[in-house]
Protein backbone atom coordinates (compact mmCIF):
# COMPACT_ATOMS: atom_id res chain seq x y z
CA UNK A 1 -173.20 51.56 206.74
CA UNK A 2 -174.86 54.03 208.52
CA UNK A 3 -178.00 55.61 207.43
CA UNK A 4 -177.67 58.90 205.53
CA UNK A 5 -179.22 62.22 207.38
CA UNK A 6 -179.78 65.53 205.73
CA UNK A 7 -179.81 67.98 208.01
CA UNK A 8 -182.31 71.16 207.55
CA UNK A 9 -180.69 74.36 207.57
CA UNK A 10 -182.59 77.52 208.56
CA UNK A 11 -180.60 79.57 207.09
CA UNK A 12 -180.49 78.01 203.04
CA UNK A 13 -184.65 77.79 203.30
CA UNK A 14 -184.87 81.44 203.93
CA UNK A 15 -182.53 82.57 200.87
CA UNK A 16 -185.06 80.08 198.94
CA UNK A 17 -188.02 82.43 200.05
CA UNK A 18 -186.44 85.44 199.43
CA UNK A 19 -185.61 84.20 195.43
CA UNK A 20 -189.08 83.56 195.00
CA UNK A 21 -190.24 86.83 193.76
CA UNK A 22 -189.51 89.41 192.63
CA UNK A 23 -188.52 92.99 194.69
CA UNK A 24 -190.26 96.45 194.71
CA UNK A 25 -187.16 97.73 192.53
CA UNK A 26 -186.68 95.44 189.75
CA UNK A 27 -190.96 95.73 189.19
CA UNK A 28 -191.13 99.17 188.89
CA UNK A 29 -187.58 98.85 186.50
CA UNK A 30 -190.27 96.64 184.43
CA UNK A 31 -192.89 98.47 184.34
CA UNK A 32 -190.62 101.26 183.59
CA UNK A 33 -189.31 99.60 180.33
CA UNK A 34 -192.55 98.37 179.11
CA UNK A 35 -193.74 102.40 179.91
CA UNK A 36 -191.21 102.89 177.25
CA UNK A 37 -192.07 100.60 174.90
CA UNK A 38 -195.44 101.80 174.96
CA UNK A 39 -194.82 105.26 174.50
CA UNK A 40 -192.71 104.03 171.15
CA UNK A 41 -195.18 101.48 169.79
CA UNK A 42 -198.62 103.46 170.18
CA UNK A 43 -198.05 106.57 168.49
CA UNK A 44 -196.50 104.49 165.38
CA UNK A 45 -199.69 101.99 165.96
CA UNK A 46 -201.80 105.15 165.64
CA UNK A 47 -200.03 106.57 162.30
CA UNK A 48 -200.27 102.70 161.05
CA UNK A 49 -204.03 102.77 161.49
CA UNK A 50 -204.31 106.19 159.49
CA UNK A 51 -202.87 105.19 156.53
CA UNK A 52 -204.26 102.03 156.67
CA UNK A 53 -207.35 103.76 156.51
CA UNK A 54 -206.49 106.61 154.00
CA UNK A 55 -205.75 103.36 151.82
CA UNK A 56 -209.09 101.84 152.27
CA UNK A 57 -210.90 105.10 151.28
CA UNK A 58 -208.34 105.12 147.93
CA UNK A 59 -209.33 102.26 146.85
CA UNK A 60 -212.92 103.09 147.57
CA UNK A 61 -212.58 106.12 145.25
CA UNK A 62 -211.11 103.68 142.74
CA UNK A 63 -214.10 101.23 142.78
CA UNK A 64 -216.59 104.49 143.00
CA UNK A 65 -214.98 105.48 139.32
CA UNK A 66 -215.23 102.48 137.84
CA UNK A 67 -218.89 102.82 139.20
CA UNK A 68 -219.41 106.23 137.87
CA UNK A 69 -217.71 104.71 134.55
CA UNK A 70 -220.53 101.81 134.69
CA UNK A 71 -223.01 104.45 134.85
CA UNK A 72 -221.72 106.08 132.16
CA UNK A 73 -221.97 103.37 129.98
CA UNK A 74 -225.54 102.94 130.75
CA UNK A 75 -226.66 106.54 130.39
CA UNK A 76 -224.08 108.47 128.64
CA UNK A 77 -223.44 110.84 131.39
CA UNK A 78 -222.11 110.54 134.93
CA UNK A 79 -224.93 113.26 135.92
CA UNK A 80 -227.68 111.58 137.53
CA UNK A 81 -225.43 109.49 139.59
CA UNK A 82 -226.52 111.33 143.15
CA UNK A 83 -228.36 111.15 145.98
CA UNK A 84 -230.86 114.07 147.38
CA UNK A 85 -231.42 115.89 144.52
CA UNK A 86 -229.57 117.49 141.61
CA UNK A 87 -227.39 119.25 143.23
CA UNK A 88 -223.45 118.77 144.51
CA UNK A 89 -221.84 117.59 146.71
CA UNK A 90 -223.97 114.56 147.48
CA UNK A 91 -223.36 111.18 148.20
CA UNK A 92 -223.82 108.56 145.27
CA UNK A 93 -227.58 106.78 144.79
CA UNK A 94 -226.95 103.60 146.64
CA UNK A 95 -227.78 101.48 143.13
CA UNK A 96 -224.47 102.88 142.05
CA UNK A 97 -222.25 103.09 145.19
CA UNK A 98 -221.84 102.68 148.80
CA UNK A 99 -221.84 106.47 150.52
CA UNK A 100 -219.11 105.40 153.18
CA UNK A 101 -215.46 103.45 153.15
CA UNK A 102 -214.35 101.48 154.46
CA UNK A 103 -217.14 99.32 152.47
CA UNK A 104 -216.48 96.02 153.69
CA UNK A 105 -216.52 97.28 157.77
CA UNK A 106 -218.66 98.71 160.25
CA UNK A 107 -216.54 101.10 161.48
CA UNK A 108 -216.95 104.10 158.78
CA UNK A 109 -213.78 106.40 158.74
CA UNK A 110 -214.80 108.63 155.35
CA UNK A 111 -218.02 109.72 153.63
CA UNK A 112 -217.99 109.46 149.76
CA UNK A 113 -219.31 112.01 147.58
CA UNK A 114 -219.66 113.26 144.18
CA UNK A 115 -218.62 116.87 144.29
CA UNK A 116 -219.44 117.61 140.43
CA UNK A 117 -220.85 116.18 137.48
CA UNK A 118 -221.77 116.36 134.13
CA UNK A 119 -221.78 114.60 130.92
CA UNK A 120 -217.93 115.20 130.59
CA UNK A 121 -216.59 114.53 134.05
CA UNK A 122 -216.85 113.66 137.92
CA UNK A 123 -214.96 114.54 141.07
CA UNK A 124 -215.28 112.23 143.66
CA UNK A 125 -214.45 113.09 147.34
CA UNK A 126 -213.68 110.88 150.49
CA UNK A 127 -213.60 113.16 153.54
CA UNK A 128 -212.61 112.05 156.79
CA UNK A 129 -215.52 111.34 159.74
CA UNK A 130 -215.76 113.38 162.25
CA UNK A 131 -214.87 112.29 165.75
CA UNK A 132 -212.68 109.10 163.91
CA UNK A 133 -209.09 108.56 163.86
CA UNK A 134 -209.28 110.02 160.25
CA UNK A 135 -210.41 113.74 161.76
CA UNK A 136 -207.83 116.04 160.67
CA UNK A 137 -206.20 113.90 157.72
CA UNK A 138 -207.43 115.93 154.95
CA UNK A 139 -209.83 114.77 152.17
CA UNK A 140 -209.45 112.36 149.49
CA UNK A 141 -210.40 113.47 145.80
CA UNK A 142 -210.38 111.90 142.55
CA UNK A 143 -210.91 113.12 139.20
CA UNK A 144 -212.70 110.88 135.73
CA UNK A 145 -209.26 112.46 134.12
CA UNK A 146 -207.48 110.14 136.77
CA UNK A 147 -205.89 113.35 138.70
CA UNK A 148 -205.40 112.39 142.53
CA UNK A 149 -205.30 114.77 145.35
CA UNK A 150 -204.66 114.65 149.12
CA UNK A 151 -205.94 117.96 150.97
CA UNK A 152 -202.39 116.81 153.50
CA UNK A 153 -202.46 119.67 155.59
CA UNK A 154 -206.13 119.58 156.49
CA UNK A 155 -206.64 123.43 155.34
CA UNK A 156 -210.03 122.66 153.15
CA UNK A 157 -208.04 123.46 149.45
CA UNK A 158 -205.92 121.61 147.60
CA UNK A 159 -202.43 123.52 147.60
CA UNK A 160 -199.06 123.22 146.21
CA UNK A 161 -197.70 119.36 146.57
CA UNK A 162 -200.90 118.26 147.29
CA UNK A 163 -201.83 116.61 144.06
CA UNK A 164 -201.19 113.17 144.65
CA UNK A 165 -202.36 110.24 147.00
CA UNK A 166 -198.83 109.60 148.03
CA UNK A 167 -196.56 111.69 151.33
């Protein structure tokens, strides 16, 4: 038997090389599609983030009345319940609640305030930040009486359609 001799072919090893990578054409066709992709996914990334955050501050205003509740209980009036002085708005004394949401994070998207008070009744407010991802969402408000509202269109006044947390 006669030894067995592979012979090298120039002209195979050079298609091997050129299979290798990839050309000009079918990288920019990727970067074209993820482009795409990207333009899809961020804006709905965005809006996720927003409510995500709109949520935090409502259940923030939910915790701040059962606070204000608390401090009813204690003093038979929700008056009293502010910082800086006796008159509204104004953020809550810190003994009764925290003055931003979301509490639990260091990034702070809304201020919490009491906007009125008496021995009756409260309005609480969560307004959006300034210069956050929450500018231009509208404030959060919520009454003792339980009445929700969502200033939607960002126009400072709770309109027509507005009175409710939900879109």
């Amino acid at each position: 038997m006669s030894p067995l001799v592979l012979a090298h072919n120039p002209r195979s090893a050079g298609q091997d090389q050129r299979q290798r990578g990839m050309t000009l054409v079918e990288l920019m066709v990727a970067v074209a599609i993820f482009a795409i992709i990207a333009a899809i996914a961020y804006p709905n990334f965005q809006q996720y983030l927003i409510d995500s955050n709109r949520t935090d501050a409502q259940n923030a205003l939910l915790a701040f009345s059962t606070a204000m509740e608390r401090h009813r209980t204690d003093t038979n009036s929700y008056d009293n319940a502010q910082a800086g002085g006796t008159s509204y708005p104004n953020p809550p004394l810190s003994t009764i609640y925290p003055s931003q949401s979301p509490i639990d994070s260091g990034d702070k998207h809304y201020n919490l305030t009491i906007q009125t008070a008496d021995n009756n009744g409260y309005t609480l407010r969560a307004t959006p930040i300034a210069g956050t991802i929450q500018d231009g969402d509208g404030y959060l408000e919520l009454a003792n009486t339980g009445i929700k509202s969502w200033d939607r269109d960002d126009n400072g006044a709770i309109g027509a359609g507005e009175a409710t947390w939900t879109d």
